[in-house]
Protein backbone atom coordinates (compact mmCIF):
# COMPACT_ATOMS: atom_id res chain seq x y z
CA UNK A 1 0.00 0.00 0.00
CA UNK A 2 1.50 3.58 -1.13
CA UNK A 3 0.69 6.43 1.18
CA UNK A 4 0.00 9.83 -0.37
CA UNK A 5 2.75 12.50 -0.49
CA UNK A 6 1.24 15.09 0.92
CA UNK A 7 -0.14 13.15 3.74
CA UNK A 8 3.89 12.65 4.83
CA UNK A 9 4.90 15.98 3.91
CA UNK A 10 1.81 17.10 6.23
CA UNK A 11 2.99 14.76 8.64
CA UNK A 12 6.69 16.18 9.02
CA UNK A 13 5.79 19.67 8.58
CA UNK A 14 3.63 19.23 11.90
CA UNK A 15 5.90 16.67 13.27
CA UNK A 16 8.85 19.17 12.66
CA UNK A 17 6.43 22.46 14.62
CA UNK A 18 5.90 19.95 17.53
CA UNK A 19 9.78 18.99 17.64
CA UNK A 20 10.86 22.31 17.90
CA UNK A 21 8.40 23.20 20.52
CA UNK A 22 9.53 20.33 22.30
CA UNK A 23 13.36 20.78 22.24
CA UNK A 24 12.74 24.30 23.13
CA UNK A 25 10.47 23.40 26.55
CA UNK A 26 12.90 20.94 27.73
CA UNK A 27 15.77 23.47 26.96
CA UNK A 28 13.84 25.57 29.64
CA UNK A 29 13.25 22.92 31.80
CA UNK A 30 17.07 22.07 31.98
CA UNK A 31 18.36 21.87 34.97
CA UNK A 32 15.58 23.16 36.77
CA UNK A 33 13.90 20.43 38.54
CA UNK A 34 10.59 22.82 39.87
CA UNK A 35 9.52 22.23 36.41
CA UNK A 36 9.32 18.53 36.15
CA UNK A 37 5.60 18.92 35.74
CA UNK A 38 6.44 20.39 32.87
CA UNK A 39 7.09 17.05 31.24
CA UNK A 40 3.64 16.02 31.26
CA UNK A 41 3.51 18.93 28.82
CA UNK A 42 6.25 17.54 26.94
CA UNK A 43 4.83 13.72 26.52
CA UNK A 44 1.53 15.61 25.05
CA UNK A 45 3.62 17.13 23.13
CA UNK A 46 5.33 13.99 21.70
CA UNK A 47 1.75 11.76 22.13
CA UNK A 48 0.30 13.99 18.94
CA UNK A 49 3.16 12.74 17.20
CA UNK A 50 2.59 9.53 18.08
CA UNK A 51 -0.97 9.73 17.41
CA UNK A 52 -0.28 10.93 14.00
CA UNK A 53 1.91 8.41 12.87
CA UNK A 54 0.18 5.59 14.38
CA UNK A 55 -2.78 6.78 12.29
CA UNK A 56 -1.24 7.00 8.90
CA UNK A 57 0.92 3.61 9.64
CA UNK A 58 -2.62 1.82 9.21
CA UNK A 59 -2.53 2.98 5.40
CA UNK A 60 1.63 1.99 5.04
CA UNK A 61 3.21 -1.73 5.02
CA UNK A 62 4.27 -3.16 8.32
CA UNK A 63 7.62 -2.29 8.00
CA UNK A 64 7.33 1.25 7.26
CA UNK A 65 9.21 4.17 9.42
CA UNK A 66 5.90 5.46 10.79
CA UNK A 67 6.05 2.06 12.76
CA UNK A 68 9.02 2.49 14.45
CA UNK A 69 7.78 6.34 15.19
CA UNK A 70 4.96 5.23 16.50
CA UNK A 71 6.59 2.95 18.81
CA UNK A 72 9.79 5.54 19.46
CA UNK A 73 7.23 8.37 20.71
CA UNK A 74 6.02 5.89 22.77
CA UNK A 75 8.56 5.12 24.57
CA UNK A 76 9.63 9.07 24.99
CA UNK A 77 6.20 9.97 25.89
CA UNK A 78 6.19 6.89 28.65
CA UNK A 79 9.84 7.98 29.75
CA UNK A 80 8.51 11.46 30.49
CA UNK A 81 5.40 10.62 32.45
CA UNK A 82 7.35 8.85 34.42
CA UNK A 83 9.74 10.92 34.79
CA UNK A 84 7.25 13.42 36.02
CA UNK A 85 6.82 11.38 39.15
CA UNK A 86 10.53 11.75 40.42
CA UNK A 87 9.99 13.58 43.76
CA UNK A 88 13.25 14.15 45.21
CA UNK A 89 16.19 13.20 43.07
CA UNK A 90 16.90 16.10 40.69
CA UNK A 91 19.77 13.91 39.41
CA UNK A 92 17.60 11.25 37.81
CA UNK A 93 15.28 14.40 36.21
CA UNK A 94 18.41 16.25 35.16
CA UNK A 95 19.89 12.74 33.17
CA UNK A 96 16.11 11.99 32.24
CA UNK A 97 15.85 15.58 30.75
CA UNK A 98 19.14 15.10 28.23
CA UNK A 99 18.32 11.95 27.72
CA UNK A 100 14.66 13.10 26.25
CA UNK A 101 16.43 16.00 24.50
CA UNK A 102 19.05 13.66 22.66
CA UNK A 103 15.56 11.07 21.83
CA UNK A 104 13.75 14.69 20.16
CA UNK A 105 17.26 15.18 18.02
CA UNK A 106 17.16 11.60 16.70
CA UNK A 107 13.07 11.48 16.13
CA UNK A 108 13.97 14.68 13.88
CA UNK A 109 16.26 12.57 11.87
CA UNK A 110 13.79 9.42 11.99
CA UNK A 111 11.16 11.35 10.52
CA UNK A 112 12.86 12.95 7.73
CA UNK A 113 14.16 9.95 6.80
CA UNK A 114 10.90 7.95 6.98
CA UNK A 115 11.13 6.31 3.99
CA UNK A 116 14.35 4.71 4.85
CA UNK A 117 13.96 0.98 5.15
CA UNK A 118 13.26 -0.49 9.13
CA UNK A 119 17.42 -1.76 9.37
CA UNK A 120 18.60 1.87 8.28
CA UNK A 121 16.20 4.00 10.49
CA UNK A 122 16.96 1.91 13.31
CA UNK A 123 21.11 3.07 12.94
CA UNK A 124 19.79 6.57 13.37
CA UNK A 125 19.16 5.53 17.20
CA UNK A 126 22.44 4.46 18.91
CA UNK A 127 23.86 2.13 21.23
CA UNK A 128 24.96 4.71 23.75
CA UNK A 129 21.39 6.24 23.85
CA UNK A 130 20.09 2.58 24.73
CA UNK A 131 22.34 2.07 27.41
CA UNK A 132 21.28 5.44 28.86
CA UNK A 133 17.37 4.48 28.58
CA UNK A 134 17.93 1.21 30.24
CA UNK A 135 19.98 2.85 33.53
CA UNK A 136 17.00 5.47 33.54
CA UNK A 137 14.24 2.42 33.04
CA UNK A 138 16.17 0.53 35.88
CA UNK A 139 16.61 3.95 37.97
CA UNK A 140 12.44 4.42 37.23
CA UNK A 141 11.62 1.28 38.48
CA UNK A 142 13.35 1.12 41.64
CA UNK A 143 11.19 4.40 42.67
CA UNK A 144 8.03 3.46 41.47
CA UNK A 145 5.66 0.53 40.41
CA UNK A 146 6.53 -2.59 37.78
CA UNK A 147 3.40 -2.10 35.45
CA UNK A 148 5.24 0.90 33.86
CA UNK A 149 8.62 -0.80 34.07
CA UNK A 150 7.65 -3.74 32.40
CA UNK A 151 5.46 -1.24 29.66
CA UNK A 152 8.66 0.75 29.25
CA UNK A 153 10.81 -2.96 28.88
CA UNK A 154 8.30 -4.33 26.16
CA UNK A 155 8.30 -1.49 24.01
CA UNK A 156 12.21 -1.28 24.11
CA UNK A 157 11.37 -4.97 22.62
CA UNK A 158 9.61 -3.57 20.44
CA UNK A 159 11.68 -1.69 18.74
CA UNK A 160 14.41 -4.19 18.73
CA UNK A 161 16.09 -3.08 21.64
């Protein structure tokens, strides 16, 4: 099944005004942990991107790049809920913070390469990055409950991880 050009080039021009929002709010909230609220914001933020791409994925094959978009803003969006929760260690929201600014630099690059087979969008998200999502998954669920943990865990699986 073909999707429609201008339904992808309607996709990343939105995509790309809700990116820059994004890197711009968590700019602001770096460093400063009385905003961690604030990522709430940012997960909304990410879950209309999500939203988006999960819709038009039903019109592409199974192994298109709005797949693994879908499944990437998930796992942002899930990161920054929970890392909304943190009460008292600014550390963990300060790592949590670069680590969701690095994720909105490489879903920039996933979505304008989209059409990129699965095995070459996949590159565009690095080893170093996964490391740094597990320590923060591991740091997440020794402060707060499994369901998310494991949530967090299956869609790492997900996406090959």
């Amino acid at each position: 099944m073909s999707l429609d050009a201008d339904i992808l080039n309607d996709f990343y021009q939105e995509s790309n005004i809700i990116i820059n929002e994004s890197i711009e709010l968590l700019e602001e909230m770096e460093g400063d942990f009385s905003q961690k609220q604030n990522l709430k914001v940012f997960g909304n933020k990410i879950d209309r991107i999500m939203g988006a791409s999960a819709s038009i994925a039903m019109m592409a094959e199974p192994d298109h790049g709005l797949n693994l978009v879908t499944d990437y803003t998930s796992l942002c969006k899930m990161v920054a809920y929970k890392a909304a929760e943190i009460d008292t260690n600014a550390k963990l929201y300060d790592v949590t913070v670069a680590l969701l600014l690095d994720a909105v630099e490489a879903l920039n690059i996933l979505i304008k390469k989209i059409e990129l087979p699965m095995a070459e969008l996949k590159q565009v998200i690095s080893p170093n990055f996964i490391e740094r999502l597990r320590w923060i998954s591991e740091q997440f669920s020794k402060q707060s409950s499994m369901k998310a943990q494991s949530e967090i865990d299956d869609l790492m699986k997900k996406l090959g991880f």
